[in-house]
Protein backbone atom coordinates (compact mmCIF):
# COMPACT_ATOMS: atom_id res chain seq x y z
CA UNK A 1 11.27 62.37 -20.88
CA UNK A 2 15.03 61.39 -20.86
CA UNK A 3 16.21 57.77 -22.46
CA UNK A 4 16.75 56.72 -19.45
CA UNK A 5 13.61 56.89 -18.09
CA UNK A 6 11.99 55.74 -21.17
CA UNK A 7 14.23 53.22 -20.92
CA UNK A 8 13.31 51.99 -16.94
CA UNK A 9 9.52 52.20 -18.45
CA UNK A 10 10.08 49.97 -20.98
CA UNK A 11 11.72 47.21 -19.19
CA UNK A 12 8.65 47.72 -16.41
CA UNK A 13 6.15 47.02 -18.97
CA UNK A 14 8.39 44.44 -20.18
CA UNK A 15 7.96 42.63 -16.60
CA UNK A 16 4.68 43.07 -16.23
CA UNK A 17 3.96 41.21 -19.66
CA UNK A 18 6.53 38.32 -18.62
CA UNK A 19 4.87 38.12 -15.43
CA UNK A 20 1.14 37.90 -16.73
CA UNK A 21 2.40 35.03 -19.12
CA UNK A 22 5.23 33.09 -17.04
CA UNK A 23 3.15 30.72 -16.01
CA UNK A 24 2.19 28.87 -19.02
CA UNK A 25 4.88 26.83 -19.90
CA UNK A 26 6.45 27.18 -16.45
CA UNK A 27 7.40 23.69 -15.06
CA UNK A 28 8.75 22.43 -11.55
CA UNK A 29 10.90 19.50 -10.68
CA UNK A 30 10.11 17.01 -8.22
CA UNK A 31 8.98 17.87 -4.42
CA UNK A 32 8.68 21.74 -5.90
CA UNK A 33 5.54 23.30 -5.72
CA UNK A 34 3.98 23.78 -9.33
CA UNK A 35 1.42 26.95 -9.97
CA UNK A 36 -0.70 27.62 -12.11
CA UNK A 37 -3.03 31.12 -12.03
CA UNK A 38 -5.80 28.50 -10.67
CA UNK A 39 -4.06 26.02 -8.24
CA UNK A 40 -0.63 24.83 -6.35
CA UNK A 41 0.14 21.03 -7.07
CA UNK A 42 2.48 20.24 -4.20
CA UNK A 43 4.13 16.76 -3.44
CA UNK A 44 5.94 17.49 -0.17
CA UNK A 45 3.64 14.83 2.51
CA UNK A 46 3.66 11.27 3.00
CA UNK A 47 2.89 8.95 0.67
CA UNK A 48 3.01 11.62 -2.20
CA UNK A 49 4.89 11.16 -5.69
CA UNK A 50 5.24 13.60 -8.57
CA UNK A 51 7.53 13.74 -11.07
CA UNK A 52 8.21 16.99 -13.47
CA UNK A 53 5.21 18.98 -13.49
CA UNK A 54 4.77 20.94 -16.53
CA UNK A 55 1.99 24.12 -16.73
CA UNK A 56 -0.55 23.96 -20.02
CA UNK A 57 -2.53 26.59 -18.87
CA UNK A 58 -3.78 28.43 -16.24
CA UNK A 59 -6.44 25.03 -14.84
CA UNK A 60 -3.93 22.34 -16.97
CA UNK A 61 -0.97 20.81 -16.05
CA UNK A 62 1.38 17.75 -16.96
CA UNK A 63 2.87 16.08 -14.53
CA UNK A 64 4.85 12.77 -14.83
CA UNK A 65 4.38 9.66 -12.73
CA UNK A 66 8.15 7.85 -11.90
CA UNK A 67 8.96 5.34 -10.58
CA UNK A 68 12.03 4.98 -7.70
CA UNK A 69 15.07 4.50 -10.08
CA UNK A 70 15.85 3.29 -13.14
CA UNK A 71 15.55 -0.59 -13.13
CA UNK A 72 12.91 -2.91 -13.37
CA UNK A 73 9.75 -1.87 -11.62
CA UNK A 74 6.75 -3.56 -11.60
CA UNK A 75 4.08 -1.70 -13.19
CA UNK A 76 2.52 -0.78 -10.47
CA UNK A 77 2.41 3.52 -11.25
CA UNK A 78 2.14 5.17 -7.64
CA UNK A 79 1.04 8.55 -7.80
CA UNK A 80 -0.14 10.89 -4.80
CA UNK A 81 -0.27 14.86 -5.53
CA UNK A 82 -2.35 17.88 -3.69
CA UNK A 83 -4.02 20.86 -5.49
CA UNK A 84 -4.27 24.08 -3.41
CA UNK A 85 -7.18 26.19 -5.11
CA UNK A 86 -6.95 30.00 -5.33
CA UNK A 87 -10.43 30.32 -6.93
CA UNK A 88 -13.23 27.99 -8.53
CA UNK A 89 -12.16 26.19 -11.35
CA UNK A 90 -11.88 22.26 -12.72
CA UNK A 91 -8.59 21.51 -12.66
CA UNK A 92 -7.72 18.94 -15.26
CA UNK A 93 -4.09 17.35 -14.88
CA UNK A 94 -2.43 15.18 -17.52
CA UNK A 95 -0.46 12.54 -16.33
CA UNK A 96 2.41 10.81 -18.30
CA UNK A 97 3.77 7.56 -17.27
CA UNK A 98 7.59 7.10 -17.61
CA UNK A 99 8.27 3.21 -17.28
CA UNK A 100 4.71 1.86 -16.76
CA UNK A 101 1.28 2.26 -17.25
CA UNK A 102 -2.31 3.80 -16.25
CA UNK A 103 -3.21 0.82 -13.49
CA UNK A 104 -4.59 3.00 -10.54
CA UNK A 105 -7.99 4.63 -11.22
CA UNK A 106 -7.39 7.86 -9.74
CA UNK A 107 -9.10 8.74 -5.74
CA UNK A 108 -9.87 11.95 -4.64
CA UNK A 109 -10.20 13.25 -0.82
CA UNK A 110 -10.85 16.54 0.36
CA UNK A 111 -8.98 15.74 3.98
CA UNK A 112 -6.62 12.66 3.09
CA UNK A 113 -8.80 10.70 5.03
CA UNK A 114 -11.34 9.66 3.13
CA UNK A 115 -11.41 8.75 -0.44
CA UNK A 116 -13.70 8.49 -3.37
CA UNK A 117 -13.03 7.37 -7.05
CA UNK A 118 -13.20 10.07 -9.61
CA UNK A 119 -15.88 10.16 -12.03
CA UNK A 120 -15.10 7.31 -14.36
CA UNK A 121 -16.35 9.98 -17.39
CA UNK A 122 -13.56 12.47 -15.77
CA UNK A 123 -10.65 10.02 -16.76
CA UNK A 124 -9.84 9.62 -20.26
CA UNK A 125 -6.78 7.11 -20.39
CA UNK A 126 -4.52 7.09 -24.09
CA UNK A 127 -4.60 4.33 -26.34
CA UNK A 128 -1.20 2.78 -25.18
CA UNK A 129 -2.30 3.35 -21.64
CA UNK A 130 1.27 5.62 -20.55
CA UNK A 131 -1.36 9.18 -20.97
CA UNK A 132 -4.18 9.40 -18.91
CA UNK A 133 -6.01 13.02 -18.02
CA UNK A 134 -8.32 13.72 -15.39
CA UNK A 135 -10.39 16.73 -14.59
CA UNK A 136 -11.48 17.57 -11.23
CA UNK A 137 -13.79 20.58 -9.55
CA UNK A 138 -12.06 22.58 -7.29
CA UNK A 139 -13.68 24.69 -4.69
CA UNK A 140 -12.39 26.26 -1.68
CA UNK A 141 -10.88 23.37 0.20
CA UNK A 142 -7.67 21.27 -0.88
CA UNK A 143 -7.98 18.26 -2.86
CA UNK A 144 -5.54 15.40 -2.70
CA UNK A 145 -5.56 13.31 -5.96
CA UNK A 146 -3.41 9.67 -5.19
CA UNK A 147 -3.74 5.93 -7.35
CA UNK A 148 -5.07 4.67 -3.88
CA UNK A 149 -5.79 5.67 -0.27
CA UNK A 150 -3.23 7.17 1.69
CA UNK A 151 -2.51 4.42 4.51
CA UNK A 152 1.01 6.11 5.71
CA UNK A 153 3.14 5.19 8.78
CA UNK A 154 1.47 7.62 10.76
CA UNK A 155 -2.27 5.79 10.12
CA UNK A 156 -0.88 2.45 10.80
CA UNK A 157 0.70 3.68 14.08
CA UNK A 158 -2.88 5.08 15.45
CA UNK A 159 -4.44 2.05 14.52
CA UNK A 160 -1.61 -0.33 16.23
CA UNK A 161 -2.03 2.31 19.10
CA UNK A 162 -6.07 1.43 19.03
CA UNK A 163 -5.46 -2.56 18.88
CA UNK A 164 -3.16 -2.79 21.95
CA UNK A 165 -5.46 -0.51 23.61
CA UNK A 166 -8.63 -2.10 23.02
CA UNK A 167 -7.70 -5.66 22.62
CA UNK A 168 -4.82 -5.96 24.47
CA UNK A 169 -2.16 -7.08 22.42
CA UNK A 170 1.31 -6.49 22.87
CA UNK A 171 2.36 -3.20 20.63
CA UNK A 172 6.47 -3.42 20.33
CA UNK A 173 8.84 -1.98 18.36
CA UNK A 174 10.80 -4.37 16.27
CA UNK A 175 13.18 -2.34 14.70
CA UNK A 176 14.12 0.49 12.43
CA UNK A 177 13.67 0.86 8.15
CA UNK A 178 17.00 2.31 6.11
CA UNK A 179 16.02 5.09 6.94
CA UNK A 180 15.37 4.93 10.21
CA UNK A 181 11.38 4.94 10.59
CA UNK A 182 10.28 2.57 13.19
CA UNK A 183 8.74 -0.94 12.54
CA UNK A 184 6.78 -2.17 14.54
CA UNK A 185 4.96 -5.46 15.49
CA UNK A 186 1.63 -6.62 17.33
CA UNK A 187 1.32 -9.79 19.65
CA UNK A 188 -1.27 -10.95 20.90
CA UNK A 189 -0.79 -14.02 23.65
CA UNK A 190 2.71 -13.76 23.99
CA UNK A 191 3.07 -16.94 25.76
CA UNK A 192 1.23 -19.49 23.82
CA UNK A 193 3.41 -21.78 22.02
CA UNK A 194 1.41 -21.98 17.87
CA UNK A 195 2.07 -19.10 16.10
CA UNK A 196 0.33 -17.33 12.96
CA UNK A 197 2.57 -15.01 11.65
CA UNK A 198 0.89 -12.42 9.29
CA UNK A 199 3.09 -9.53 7.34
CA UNK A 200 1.97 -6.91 5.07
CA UNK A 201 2.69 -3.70 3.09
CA UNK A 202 5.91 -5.43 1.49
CA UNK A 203 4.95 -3.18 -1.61
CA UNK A 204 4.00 -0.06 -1.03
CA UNK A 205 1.17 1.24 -3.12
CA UNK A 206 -0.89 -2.36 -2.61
CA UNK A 207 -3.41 -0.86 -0.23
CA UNK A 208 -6.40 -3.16 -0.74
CA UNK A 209 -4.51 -5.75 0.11
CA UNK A 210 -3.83 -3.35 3.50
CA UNK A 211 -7.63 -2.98 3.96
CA UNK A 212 -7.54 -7.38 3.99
CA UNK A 213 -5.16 -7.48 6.66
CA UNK A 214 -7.06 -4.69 8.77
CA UNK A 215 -9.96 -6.80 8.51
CA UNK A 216 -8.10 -9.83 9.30
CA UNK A 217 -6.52 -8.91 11.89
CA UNK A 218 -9.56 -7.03 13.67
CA UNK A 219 -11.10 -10.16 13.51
CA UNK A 220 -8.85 -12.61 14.89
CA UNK A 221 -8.94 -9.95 18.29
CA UNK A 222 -12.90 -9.55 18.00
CA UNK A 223 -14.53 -9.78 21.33
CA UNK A 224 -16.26 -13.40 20.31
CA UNK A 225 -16.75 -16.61 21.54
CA UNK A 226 -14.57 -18.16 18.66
CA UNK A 227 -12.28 -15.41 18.58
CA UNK A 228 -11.95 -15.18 22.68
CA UNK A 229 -11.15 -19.17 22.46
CA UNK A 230 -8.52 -18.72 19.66
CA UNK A 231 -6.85 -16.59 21.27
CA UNK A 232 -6.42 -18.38 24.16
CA UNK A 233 -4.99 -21.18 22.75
CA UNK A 234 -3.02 -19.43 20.12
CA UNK A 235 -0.30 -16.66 19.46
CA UNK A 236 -0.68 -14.27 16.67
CA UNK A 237 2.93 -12.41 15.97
CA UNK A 238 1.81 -9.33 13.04
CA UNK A 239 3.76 -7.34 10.76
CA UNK A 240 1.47 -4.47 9.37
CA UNK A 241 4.13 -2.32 7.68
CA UNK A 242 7.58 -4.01 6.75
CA UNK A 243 8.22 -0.88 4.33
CA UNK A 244 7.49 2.71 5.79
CA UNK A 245 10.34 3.80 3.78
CA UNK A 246 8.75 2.90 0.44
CA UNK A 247 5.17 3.89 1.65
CA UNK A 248 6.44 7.41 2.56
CA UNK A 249 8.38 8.39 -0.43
CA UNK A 250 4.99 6.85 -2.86
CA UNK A 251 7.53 3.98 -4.26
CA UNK A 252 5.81 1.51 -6.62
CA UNK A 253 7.46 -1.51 -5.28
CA UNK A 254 10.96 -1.18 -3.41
CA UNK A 255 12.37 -0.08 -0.36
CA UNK A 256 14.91 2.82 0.02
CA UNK A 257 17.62 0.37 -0.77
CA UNK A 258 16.03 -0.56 -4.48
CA UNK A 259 15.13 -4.15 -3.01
CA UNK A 260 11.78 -5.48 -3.40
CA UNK A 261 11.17 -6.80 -0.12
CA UNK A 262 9.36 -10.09 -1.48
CA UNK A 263 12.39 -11.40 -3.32
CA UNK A 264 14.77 -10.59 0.18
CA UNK A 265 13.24 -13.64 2.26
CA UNK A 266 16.45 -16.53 2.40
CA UNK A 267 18.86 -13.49 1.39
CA UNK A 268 18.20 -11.41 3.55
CA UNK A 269 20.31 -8.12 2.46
CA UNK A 270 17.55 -5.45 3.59
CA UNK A 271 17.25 -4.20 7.23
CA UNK A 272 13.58 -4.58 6.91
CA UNK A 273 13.85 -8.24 5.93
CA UNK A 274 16.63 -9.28 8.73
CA UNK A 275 14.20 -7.64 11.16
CA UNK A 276 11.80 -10.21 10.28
CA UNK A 277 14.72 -13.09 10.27
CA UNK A 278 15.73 -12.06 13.92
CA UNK A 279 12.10 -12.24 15.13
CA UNK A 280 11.56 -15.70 13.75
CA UNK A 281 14.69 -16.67 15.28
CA UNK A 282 13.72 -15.68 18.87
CA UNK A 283 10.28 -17.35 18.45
CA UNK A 284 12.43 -20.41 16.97
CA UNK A 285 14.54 -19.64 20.21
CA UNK A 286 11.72 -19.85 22.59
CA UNK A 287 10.61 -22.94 21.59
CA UNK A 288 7.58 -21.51 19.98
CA UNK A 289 6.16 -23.32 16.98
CA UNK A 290 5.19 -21.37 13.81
CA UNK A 291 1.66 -22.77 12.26
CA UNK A 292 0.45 -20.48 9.76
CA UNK A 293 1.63 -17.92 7.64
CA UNK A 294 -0.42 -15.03 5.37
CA UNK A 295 1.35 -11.78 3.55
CA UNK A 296 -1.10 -9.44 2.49
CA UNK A 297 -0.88 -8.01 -1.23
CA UNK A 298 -2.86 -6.62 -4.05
CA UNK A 299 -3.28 -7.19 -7.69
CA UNK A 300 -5.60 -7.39 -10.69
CA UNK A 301 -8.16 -9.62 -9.04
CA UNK A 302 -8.53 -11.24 -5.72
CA UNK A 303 -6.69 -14.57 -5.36
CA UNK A 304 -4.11 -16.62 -3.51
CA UNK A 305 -1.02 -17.88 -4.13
CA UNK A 306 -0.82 -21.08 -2.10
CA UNK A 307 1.07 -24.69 -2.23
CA UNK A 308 0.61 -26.89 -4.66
CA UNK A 309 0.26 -31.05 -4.38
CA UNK A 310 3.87 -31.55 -4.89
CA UNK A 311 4.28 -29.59 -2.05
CA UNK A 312 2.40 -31.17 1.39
CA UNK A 313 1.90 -28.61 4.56
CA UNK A 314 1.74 -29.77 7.66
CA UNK A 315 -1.47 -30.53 8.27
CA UNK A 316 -2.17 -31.36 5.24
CA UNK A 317 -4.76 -30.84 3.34
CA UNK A 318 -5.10 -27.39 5.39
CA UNK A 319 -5.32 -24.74 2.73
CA UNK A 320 -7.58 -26.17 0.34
CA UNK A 321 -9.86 -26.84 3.01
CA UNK A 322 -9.47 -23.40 4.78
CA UNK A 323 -10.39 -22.00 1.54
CA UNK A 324 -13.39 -24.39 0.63
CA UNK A 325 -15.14 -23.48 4.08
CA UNK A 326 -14.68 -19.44 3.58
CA UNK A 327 -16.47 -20.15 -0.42
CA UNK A 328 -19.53 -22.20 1.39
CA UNK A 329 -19.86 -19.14 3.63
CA UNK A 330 -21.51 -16.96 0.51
CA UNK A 331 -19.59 -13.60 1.14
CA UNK A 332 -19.97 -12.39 -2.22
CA UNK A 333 -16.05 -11.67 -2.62
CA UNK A 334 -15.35 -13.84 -5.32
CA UNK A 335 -12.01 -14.97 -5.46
CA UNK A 336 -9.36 -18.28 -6.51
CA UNK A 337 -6.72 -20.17 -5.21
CA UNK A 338 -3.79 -20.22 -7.49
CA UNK A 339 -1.85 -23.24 -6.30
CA UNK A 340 2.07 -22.72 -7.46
CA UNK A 341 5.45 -24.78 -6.54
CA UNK A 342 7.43 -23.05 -4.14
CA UNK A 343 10.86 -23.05 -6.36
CA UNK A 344 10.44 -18.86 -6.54
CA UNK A 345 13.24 -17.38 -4.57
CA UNK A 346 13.06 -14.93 -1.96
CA UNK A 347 9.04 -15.36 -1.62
CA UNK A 348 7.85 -14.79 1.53
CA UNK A 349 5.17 -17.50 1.13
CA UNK A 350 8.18 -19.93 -0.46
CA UNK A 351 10.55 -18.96 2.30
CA UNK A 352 8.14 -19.95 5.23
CA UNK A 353 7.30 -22.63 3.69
CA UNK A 354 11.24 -24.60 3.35
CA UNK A 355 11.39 -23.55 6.62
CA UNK A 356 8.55 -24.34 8.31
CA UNK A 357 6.37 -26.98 5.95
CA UNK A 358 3.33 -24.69 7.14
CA UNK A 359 0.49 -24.01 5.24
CA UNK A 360 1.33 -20.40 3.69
CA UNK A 361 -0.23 -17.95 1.36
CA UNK A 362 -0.41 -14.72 0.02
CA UNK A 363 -3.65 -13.07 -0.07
CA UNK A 364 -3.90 -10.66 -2.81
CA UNK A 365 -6.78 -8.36 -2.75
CA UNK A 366 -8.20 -6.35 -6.50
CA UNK A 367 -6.78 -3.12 -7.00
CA UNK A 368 -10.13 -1.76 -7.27
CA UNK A 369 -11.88 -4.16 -5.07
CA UNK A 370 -14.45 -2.68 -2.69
CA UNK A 371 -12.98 -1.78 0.37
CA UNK A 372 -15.74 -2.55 2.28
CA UNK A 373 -16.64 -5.70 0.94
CA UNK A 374 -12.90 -6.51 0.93
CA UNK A 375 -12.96 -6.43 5.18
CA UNK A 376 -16.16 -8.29 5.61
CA UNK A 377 -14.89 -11.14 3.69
CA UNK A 378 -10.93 -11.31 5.16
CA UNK A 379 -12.89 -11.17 8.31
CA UNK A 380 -14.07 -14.54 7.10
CA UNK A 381 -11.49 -15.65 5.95
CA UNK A 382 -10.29 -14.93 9.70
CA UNK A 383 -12.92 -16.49 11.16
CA UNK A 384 -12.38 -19.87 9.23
CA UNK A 385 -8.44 -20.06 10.13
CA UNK A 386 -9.72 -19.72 13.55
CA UNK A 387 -12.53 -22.52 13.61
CA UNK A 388 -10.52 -24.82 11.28
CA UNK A 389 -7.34 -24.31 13.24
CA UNK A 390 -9.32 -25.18 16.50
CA UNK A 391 -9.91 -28.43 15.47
CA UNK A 392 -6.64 -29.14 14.24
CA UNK A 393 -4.54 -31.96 17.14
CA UNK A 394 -1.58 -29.71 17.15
């Protein structure tokens, strides 16, 4: 055998080795797929967000969870990832948080459709709450891991599609994001004169406070007597998704231009914002009158931010007692109203308010509240606007 050929062997048998061991240790940047000998992790859809993801072995990796740039975020840890099996195994993934903590417990979906909590047992979360692992079976199918549901752009367009078709409101477009998804708005008796004006998805991963305003809204165009009669006597102008933008890229709280919507009302420096500025403007315009005003969030627990005594609505009076007569209705959905002054600029809630002197909230939903139980009671909540509203001499 010559040294030359011994010397082609060697570096053969050199590759193979490198080969069979490459990929522990291998690691893949952001929107690259990561593999392991058991599974893919890829982050390339909507709504996903991985940072660095690291291999331990051939069912481990370590991925990190980051947020949109480097200032202040709230701590609200997006994270949205797929595994693509190549044989039977339980994945376990070990997720490090860079500028937050573990909030999210972790939902699984084998179509990104529907969701289901992982095994509490199957999440072990570190003692300063930035490490949390999670191990997962994996069969044959894919399995998307995310903090919450995926609710993307493309979902709320169907279901904006399905409301104008079966309930005949008005489905427009309003404008365009920063980068240049569509936003779109809902309107539902275009000529009556009160308004309530309802917004939502200002920060993107707060998706049980999405389910609330899919419940609310549904039930403000229900095919019932109350609902029927509201309707006819009032306008409801809705905002389901002021940040597709943030949604999309799995942001944990701003827009593509590093604003958090909810501090942009009064300044108005975001396209997403001044969309909503130009449609009050034309409802100002038409002589309409704005009556009511809800944006739909999500939090630790299920509250409301509302006015407090030093700061009278017109009607007055209007919020406590909305909220007194959806608590005598029994729902089970426990919840409080957290009256505040509205000094907090850039609010939604605050900037409706100066404007208006309306009654105006913002329902925040539990992160892990029931999602079910979550649409039964802002259907409630619904139908009390609409009966105490009624009876209100406008």
């Amino acid at each position: 055998m010559t040294a030359k050929l011994r010397l082609s062997l060697s570096l053969l048998a050199w590759s193979v080795l490198l080969a069979s061991c490459s990929a522990e240790g291998a690691s893949a940047r952001a929107g690259m797929p990561c593999e392991t000998d058991d599974f893919t992790v890829i982050d390339t859809y909507s709504g996903a967000r991985r940072g660095s993801c690291r291999v331990i072995a051939d069912n481990h990796v370590e991925v990190t969870i980051l947020p949109e740039d480097d200032g202040y975020i709230n701590d609200s840890p997006w994270f949205s990832y797929k595994l693509l099996p190549k044989k039977s195994t339980t994945a376990i993934i070990t997720m490090q948080y860079v500028g937050g903590t573990h909030r999210y417990h972790p939902k699984i979906s084998n179509d990104g459709m529907h969701w289901f909590p992982i095994d509490p047992q199957n999440v072990v979360v570190g003692d300063d709450e930035t490490v949390a692992t999670i191990e997962v079976p994996l069969e044959d199918g894919n399995l998307w891991i995310s903090a919450q549901e995926l609710i993307t752009p493309a979902i709320y367009e169907v279901w904006m599609r399905k409301m104008a078709e079966t309930a005949g409101v008005r489905f427009e477009m309003l404008g365009e994001s920063l980068k240049k998804q569509p936003i779109y708005y809902l309107d539902s008796n275009p000529g009556g004169r009160d308004v309530v004006f309802l917004v939502g998805r200002q920060h993107p991963p707060e998706v049980s406070g999405a389910y609330a305003f899919l419940g609310f809204f549904e039930a403000l165009m229900a095919e019932t007597p109350l609902a029927e009669q509201f309707r006819q006597r009032f306008r409801v102008v809705a905002v389901p998704l002021m940040n597709p933008d943030g949604v999309a890229g799995g942001n944990w709280r701003e827009n593509l231009g590093g604003t958090d919507l909810n501090r942009d009302w009064g300044p108005f420096r975001e396209p997403e914002t001044r969309l909503i500025r130009d449609l009050l403007d034309q409802l100002d315009a038409s002589g309409a009158q704005i009556r009511f005003f809800l944006d739909f969030h999500s939090t630790n627990r299920n509250l409301l931010y509302t006015q407090d005594e030093a700061n009278e609505t017109d009607p007055p009076r209007f919020t406590r007692t909305w909220l007194e007569n959806v608590a005598a209705r029994g729902t089970g959905y426990e919840f409080s109203n957290e009256e505040r002054g509205t000094e907090r600029e850039g609010v939604a809630k605050n900037y409706m308010y100066h404007r208006y002197g309306i009654p105006s909230s913002t329902f925040e939903v539990g992160d892990e509240t029931d999602r079910g139980l979550t649409m039964l009671a802002a259907a409630v909540f619904a139908e009390e606007l609409m009966s105490l509203m009624l009876e209100q001499a406008y």
